[in-house]
C-alpha atoms as a PDB file:
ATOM      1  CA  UNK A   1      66.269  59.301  49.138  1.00  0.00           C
ATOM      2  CA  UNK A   2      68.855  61.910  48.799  1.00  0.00           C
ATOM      3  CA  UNK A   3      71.087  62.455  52.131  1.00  0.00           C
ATOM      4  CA  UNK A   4      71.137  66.524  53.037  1.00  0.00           C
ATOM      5  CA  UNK A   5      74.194  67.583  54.477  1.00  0.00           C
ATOM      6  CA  UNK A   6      74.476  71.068  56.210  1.00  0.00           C
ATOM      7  CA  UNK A   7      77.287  72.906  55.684  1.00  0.00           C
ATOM      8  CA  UNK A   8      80.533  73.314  57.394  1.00  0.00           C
ATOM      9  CA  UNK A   9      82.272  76.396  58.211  1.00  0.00           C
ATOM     10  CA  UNK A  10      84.957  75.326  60.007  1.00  0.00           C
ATOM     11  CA  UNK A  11      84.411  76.823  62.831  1.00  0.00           C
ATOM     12  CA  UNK A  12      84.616  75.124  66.388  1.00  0.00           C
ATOM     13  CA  UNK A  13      82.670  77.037  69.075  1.00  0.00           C
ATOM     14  CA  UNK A  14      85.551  76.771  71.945  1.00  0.00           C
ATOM     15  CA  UNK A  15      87.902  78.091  69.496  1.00  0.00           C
ATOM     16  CA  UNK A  16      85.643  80.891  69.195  1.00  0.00           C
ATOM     17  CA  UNK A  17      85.631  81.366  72.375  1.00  0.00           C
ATOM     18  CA  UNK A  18      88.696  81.288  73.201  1.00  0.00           C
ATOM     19  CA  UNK A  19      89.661  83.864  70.173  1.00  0.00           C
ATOM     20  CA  UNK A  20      86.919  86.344  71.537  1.00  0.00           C
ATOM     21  CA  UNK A  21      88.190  85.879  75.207  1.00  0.00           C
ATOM     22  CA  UNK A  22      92.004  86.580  73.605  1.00  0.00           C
ATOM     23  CA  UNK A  23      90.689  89.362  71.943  1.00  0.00           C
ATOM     24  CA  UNK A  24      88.863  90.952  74.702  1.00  0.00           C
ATOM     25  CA  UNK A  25      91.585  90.584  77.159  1.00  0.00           C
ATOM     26  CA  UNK A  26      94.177  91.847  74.547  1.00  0.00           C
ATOM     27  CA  UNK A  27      91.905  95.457  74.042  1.00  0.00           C
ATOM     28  CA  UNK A  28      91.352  95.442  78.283  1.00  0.00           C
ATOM     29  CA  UNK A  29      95.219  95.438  78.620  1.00  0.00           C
ATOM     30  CA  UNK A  30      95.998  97.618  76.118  1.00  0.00           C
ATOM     31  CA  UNK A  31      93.130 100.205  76.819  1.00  0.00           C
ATOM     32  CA  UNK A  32      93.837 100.277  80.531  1.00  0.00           C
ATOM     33  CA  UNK A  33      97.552 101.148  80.275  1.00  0.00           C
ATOM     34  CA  UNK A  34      97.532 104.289  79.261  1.00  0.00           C
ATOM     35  CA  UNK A  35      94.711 105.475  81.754  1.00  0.00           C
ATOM     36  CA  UNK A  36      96.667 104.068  84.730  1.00  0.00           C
ATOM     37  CA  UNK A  37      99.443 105.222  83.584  1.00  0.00           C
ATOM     38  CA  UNK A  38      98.259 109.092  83.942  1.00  0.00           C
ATOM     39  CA  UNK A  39      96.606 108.353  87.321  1.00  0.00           C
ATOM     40  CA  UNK A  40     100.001 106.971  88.427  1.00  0.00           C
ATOM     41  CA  UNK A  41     101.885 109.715  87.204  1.00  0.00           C
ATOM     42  CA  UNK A  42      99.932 112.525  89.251  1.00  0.00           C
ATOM     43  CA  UNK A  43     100.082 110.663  92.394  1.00  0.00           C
ATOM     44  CA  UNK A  44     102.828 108.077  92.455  1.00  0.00           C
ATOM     45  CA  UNK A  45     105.943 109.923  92.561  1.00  0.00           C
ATOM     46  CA  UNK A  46     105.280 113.087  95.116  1.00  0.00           C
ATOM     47  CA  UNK A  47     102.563 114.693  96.906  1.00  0.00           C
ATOM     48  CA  UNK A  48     101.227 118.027  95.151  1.00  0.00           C
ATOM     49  CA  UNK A  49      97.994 119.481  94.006  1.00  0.00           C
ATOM     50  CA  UNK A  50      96.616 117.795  91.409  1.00  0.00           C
ATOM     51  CA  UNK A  51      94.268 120.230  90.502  1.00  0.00           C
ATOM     52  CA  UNK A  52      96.762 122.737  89.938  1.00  0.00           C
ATOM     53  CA  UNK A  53      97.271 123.615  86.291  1.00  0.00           C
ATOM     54  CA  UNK A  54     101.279 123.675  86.614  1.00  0.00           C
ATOM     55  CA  UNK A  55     102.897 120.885  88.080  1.00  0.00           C
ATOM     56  CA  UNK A  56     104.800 120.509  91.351  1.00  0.00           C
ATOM     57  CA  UNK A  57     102.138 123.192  93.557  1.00  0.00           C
ATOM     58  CA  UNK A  58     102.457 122.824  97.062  1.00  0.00           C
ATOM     59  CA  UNK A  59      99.355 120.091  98.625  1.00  0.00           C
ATOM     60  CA  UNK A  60      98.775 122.714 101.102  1.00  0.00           C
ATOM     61  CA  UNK A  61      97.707 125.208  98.632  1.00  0.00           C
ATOM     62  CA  UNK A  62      94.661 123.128  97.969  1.00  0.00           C
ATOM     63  CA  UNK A  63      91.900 125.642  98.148  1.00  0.00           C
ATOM     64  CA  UNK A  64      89.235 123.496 100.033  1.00  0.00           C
ATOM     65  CA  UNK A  65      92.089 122.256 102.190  1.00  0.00           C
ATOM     66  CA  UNK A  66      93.268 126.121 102.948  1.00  0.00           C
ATOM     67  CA  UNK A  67      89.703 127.573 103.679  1.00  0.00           C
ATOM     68  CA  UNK A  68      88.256 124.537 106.042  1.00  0.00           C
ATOM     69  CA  UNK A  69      91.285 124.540 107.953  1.00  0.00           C
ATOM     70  CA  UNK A  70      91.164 127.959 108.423  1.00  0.00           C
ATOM     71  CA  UNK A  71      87.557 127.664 109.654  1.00  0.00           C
ATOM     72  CA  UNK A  72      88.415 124.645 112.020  1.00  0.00           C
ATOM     73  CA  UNK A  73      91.791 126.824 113.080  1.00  0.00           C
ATOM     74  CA  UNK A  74      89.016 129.374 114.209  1.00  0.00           C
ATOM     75  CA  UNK A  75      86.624 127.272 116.426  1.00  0.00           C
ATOM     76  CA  UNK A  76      89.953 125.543 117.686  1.00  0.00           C
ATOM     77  CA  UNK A  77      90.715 128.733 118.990  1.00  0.00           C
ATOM     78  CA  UNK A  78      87.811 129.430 120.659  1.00  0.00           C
ATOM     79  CA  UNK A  79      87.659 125.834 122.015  1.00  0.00           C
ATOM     80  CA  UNK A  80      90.685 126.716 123.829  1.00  0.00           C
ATOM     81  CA  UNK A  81      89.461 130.056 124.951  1.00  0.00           C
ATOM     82  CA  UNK A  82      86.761 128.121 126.616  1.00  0.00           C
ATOM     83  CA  UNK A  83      88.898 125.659 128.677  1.00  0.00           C
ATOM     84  CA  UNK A  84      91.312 128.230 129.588  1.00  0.00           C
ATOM     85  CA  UNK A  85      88.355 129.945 131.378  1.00  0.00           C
ATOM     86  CA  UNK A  86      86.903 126.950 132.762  1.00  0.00           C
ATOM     87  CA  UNK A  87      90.750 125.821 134.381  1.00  0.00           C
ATOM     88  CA  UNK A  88      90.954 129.558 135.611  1.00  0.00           C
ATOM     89  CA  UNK A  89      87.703 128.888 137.266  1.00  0.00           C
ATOM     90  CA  UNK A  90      88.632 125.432 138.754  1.00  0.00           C
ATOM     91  CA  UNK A  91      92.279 126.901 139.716  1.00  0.00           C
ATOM     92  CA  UNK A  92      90.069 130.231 141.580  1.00  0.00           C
ATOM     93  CA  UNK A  93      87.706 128.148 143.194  1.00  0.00           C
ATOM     94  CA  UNK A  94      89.814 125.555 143.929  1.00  0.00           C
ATOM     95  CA  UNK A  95      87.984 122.692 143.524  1.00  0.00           C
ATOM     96  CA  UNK A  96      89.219 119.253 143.750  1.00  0.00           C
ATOM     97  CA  UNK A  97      90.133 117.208 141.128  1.00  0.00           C
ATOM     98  CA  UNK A  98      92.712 116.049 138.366  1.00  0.00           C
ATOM     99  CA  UNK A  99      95.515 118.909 138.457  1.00  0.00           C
ATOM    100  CA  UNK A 100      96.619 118.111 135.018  1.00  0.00           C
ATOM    101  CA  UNK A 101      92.755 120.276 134.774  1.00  0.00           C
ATOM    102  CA  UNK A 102      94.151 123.744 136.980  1.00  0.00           C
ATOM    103  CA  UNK A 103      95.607 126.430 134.747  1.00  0.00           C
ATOM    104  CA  UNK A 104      99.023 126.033 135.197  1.00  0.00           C
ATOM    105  CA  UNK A 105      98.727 122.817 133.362  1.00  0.00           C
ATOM    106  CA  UNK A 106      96.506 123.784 131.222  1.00  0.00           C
ATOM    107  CA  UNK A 107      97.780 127.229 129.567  1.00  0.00           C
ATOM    108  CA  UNK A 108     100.862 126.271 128.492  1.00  0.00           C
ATOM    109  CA  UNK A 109      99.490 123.470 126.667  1.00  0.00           C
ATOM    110  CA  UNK A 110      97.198 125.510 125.423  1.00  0.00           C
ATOM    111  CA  UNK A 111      99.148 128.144 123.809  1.00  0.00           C
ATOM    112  CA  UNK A 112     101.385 125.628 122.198  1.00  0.00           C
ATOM    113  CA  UNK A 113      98.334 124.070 120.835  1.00  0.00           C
ATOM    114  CA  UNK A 114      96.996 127.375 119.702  1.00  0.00           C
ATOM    115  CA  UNK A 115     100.514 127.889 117.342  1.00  0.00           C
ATOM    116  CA  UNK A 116     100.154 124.579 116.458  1.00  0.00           C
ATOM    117  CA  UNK A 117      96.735 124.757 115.081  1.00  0.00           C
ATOM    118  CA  UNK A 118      97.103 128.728 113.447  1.00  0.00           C
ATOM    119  CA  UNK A 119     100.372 127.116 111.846  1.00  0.00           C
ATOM    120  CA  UNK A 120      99.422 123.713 111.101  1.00  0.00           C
ATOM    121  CA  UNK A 121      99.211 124.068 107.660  1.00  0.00           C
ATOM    122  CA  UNK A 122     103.222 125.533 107.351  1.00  0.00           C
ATOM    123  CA  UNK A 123     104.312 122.355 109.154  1.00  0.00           C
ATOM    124  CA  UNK A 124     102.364 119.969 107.490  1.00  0.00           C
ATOM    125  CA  UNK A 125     103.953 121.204 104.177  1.00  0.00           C
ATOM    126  CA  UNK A 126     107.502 121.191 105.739  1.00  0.00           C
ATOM    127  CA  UNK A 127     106.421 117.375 106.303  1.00  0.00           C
ATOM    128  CA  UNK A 128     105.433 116.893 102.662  1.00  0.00           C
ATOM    129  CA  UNK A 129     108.425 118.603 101.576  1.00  0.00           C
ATOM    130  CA  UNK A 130     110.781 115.700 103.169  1.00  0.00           C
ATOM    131  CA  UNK A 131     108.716 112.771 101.816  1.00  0.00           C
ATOM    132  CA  UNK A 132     108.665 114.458  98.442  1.00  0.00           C
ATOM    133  CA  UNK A 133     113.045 114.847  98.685  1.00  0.00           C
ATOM    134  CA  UNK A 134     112.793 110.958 100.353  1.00  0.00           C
ATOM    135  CA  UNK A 135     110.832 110.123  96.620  1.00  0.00           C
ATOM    136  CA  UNK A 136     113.226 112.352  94.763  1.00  0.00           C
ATOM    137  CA  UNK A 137     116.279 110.699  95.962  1.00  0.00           C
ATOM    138  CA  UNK A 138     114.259 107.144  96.010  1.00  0.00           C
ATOM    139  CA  UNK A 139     113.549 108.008  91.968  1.00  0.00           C
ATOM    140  CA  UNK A 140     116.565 109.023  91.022  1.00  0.00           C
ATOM    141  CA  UNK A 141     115.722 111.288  88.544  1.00  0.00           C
ATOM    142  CA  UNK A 142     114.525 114.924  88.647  1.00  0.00           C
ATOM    143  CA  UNK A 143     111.772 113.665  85.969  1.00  0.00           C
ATOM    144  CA  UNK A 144     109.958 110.404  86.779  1.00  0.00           C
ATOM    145  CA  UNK A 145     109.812 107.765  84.456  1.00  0.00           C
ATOM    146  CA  UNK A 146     107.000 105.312  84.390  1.00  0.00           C
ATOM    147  CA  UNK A 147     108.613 103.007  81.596  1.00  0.00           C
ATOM    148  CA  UNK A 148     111.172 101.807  84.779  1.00  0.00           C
ATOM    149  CA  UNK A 149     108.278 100.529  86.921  1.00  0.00           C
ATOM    150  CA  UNK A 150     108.636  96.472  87.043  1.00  0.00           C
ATOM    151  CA  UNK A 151     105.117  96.229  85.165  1.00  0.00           C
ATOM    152  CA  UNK A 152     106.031  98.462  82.350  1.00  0.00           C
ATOM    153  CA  UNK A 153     108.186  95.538  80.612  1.00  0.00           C
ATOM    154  CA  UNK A 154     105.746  92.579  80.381  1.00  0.00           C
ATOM    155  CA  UNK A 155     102.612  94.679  80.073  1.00  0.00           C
ATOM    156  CA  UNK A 156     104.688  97.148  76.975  1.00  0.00           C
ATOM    157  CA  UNK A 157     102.792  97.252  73.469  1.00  0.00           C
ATOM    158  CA  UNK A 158     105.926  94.661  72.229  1.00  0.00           C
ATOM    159  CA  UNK A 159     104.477  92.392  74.997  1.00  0.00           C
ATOM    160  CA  UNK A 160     101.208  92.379  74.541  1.00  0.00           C
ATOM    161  CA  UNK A 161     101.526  91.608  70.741  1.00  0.00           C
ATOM    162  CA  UNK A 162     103.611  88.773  71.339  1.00  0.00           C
ATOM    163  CA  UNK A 163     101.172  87.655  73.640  1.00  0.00           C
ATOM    164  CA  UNK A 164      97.893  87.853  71.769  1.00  0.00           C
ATOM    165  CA  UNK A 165      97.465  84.491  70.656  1.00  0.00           C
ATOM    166  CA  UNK A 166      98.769  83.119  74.760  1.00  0.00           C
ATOM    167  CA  UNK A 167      95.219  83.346  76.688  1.00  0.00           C
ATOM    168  CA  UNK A 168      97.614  82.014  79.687  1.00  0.00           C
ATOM    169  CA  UNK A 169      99.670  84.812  79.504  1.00  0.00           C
ATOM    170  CA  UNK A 170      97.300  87.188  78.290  1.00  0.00           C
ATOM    171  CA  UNK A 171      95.394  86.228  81.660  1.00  0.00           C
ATOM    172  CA  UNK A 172      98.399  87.015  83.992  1.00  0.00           C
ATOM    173  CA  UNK A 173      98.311  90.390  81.926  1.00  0.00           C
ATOM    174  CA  UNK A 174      95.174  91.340  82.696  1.00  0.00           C
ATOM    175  CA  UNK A 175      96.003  90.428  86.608  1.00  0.00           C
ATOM    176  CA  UNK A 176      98.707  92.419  86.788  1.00  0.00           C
ATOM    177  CA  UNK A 177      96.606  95.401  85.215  1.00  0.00           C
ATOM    178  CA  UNK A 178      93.663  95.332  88.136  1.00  0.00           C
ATOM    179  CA  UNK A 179      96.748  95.093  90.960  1.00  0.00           C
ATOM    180  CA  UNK A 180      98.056  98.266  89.491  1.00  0.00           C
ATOM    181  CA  UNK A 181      94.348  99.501  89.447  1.00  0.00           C
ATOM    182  CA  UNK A 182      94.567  98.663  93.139  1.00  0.00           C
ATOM    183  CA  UNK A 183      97.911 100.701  93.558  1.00  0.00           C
ATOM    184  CA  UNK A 184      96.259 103.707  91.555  1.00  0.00           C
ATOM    185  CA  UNK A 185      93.067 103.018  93.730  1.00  0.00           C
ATOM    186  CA  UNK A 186      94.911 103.487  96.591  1.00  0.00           C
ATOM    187  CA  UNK A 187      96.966 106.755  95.707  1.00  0.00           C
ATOM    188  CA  UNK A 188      93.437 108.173  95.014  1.00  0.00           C
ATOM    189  CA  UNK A 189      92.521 107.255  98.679  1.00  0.00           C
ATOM    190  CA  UNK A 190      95.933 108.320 100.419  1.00  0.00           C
ATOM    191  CA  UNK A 191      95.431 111.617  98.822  1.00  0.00           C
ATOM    192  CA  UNK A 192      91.860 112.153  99.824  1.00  0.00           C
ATOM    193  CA  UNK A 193      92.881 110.904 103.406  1.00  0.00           C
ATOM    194  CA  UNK A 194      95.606 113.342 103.471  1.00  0.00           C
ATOM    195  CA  UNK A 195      93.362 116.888 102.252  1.00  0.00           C
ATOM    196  CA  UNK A 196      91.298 115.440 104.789  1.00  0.00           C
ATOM    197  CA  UNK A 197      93.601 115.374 107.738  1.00  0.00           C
ATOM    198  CA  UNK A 198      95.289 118.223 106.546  1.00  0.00           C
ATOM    199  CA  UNK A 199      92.044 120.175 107.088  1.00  0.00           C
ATOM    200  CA  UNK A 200      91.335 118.568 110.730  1.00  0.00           C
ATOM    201  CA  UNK A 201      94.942 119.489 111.854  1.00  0.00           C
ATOM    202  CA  UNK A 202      93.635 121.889 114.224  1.00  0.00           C
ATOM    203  CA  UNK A 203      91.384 119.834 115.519  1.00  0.00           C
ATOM    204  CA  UNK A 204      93.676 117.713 116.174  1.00  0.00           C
ATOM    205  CA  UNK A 205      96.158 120.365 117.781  1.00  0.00           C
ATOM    206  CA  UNK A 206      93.239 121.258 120.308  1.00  0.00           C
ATOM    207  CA  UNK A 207      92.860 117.624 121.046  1.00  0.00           C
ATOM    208  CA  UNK A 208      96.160 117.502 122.653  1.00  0.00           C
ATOM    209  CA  UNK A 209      95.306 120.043 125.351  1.00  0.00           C
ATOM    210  CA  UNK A 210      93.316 117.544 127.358  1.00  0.00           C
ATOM    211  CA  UNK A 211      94.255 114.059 128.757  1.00  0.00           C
ATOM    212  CA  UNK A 212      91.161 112.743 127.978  1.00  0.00           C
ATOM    213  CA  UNK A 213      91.363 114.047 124.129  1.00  0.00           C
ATOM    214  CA  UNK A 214      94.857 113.611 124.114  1.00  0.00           C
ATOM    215  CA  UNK A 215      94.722 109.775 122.418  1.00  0.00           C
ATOM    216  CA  UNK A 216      92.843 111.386 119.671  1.00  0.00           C
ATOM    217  CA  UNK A 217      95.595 113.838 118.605  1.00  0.00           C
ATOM    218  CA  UNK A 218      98.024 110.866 118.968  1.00  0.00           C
ATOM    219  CA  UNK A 219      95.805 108.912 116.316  1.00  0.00           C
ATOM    220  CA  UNK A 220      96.148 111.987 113.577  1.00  0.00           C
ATOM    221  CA  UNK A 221      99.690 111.436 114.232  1.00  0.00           C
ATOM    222  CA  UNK A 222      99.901 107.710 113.876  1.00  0.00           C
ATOM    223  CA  UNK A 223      97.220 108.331 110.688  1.00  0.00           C
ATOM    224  CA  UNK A 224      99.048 110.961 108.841  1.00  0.00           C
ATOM    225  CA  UNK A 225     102.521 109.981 109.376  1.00  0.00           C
ATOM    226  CA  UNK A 226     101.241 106.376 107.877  1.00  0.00           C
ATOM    227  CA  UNK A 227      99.888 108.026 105.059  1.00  0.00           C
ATOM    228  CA  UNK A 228     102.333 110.549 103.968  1.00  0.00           C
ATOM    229  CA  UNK A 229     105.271 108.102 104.308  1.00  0.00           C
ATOM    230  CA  UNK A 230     103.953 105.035 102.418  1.00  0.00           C
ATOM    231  CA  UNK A 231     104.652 106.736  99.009  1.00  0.00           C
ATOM    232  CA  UNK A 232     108.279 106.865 100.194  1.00  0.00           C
ATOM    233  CA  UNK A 233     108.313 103.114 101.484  1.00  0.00           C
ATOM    234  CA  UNK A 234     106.511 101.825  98.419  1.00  0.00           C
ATOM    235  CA  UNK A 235     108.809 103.632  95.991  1.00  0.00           C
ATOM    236  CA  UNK A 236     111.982 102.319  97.757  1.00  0.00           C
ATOM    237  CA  UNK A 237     110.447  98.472  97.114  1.00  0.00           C
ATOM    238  CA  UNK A 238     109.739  99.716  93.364  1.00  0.00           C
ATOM    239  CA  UNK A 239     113.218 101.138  92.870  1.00  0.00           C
ATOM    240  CA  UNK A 240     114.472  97.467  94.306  1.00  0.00           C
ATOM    241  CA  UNK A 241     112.193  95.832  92.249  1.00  0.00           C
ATOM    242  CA  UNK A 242     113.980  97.736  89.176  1.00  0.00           C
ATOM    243  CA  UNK A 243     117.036  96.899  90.215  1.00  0.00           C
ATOM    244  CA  UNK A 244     116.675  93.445  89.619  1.00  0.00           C
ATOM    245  CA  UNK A 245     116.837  91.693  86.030  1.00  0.00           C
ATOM    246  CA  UNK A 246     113.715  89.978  86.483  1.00  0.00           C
ATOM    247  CA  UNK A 247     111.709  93.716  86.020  1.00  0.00           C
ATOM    248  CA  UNK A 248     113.109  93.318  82.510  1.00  0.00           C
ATOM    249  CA  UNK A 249     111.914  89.827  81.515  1.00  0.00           C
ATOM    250  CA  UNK A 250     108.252  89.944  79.257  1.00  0.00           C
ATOM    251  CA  UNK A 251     107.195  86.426  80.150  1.00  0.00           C
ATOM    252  CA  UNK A 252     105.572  84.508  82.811  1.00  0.00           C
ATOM    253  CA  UNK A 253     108.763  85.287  85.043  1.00  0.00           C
ATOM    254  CA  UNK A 254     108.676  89.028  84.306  1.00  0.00           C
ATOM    255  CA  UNK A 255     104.887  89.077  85.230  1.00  0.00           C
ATOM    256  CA  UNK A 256     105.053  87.225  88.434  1.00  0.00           C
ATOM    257  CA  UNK A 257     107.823  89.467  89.489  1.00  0.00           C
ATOM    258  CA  UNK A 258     105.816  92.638  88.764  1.00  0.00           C
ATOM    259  CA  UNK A 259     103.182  91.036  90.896  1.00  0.00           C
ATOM    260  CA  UNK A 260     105.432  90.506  93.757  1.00  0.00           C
ATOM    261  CA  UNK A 261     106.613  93.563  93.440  1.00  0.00           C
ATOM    262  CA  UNK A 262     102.987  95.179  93.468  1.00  0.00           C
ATOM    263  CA  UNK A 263     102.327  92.902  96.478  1.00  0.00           C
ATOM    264  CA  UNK A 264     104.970  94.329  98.851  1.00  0.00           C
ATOM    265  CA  UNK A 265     104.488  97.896  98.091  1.00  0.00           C
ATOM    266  CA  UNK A 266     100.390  97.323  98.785  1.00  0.00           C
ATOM    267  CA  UNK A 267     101.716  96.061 102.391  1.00  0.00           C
ATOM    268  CA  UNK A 268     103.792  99.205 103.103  1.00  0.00           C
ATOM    269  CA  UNK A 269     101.217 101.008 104.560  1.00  0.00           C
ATOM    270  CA  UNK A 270     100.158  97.733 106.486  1.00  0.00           C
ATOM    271  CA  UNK A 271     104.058  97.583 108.005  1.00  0.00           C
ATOM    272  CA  UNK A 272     104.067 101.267 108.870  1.00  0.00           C
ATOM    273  CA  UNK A 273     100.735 101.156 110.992  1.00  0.00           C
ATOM    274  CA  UNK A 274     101.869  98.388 112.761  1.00  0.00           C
ATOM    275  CA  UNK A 275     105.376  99.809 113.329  1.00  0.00           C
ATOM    276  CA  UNK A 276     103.820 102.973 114.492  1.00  0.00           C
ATOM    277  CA  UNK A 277     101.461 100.777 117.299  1.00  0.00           C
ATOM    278  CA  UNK A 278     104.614  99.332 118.535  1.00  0.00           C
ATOM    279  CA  UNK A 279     106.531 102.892 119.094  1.00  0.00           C
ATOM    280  CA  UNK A 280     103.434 104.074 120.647  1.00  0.00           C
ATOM    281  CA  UNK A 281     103.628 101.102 122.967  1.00  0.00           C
ATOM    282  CA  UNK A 282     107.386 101.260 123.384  1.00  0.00           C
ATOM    283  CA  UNK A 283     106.692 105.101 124.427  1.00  0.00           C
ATOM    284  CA  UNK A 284     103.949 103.947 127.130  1.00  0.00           C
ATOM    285  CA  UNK A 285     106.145 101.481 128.303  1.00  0.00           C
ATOM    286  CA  UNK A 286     109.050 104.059 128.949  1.00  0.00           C
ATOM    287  CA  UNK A 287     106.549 106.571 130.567  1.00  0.00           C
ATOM    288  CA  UNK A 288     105.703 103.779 132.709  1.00  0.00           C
ATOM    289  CA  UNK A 289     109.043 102.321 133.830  1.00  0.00           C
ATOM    290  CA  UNK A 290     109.933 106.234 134.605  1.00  0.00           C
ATOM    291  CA  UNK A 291     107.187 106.763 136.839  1.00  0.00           C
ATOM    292  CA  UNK A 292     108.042 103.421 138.272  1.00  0.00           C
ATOM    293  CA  UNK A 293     111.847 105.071 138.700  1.00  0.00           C
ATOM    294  CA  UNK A 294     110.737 108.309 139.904  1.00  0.00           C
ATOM    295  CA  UNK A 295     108.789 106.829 142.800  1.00  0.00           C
ATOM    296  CA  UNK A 296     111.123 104.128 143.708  1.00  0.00           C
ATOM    297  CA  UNK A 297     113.378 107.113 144.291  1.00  0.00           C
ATOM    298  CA  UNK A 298     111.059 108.992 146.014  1.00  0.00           C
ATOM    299  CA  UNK A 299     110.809 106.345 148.246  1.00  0.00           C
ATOM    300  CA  UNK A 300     114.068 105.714 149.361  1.00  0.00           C
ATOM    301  CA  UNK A 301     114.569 109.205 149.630  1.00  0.00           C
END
């Protein structure tokens, strides 16, 4: 009998695999930089409107930001009307109770929170006008650069091309690409978060009239000071990072930086919330040890 042999193409099915895998990570890299890339640029350097055609407009000028907190700046106001007449009535009456409630508690605090809430949207700009000169002065540069950023070396076309035929490396690649994702991700967030609290600023303005609402306007505070001064705190690691001749290396070492790199700036916000929990406790504690003071005083008096 005559022996049939199949034929051979040569072709080994992990090597296959491991060329389509090389392949597919090569195009994810290269495909993704240049969409991150434009999300980063709108959102990593300063806080403006986006949706503005020029560049550089003022966040506050967002139009669903300007006409909902101009609607909330309204019932604010007549929130306030409302517990000024009910303190009046208390303070008339003269009914028992919590005097931080009578009117001569209450009106001043009310009228401040009034300005605050019919002018909240001046003072929150005036506020995103210092973190955008912090960023300015963190950059360096009147116009931004993304080619500086720690990533830009080892993920650069050059790179990649060397890299091609490296699944290892071509893997770290790929890893540092979805951490920047992350960092894009959560520019996208901060600046949602921020039109959001922007618009609730006279809410939060009201809030501080009362005791019992006054924790709420503390925890705008604590939210939008953590959220407008991350950008500032994150560039200020990436400017550090750049400074360093590791953000210029295209190899394993030039990756793992970037990734460090990417890792402390995604903790900023982390540091500054918890930074901000221990000033509001340092406060209490002073407020404390001063009413402690003023009645020892008392006291001996």
């Amino acid at each position: 009998m005559l022996a049939v042999s199949l034929p051979s193409f040569g072709v080994h099915p992990l090597s296959l695999l491991e060329q389509l895998l090389q392949g597919a990570l090569s195009e994810f890299v290269s495909s993704s930089r240049s969409s991150v890339d434009q999300a980063l640029s709108s959102y990593l350097f300063g806080t403006f409107d986006v949706a503005a055609r020029h560049g550089g407009a003022p966040f506050s000028d967002t139009p669903g930001v300007v006409g909902l907190n101009h609607v909330l700046s309204a019932g604010g106001t007549a929130l306030v009307l409302g517990v000024v007449l009910y303190s009046s009535l208390r303070t008339v009456v003269g009914a028992s109770g919590d005097p931080r409630h009578y009117l001569h508690a209450v009106l001043p605090r009310s009228l401040i929170a009034v300005a605050l809430a019919l002018l909240s949207l001046p003072l929150i700009q005036q506020a995103i006008n210092l973190n955008n000169a912090l960023c300015d002065l963190l950059v360096g540069s009147a116009r931004p650069s993304l080619a500086s950023l720690p990533w830009s070396s080892p993920l650069s076309g050059p790179a990649i091309k060397a890299d091609s035929a490296n699944l290892f490396l071509l893997g770290f690649a790929a890893a540092l690409i979805l951490t920047v994702v992350i960092l894009a991700l959560g520019y996208v967030v901060r600046y949602t978060l921020l039109a959001v609290l922007c618009a609730a600023a006279p809410l939060a303005a009201i809030a501080w009239v009362l005791p019992e609402t006054r924790g709420l306007a503390r925890q705008w505070l604590r939210l939008f000071s953590v959220a407008l001064f991350m950008q500032a705190g994150q560039l200020l690691v990436l400017r550090m990072a750049v400074a360093l001749a590791f953000a210029r290396d295209r190899g394993v070492t030039g990756m793992l930086y970037a990734l460090a790199s990417l890792y402390l700036a995604l903790r900023v916000p982390g540091a500054l919330n918890v930074a901000s929990h221990y000033a509001a406790s340092a406060e209490g504690a002073g407020r404390r040890w001063s009413r402690a003071v003023r009645r020892l005083a008392a006291t001996e008096g």
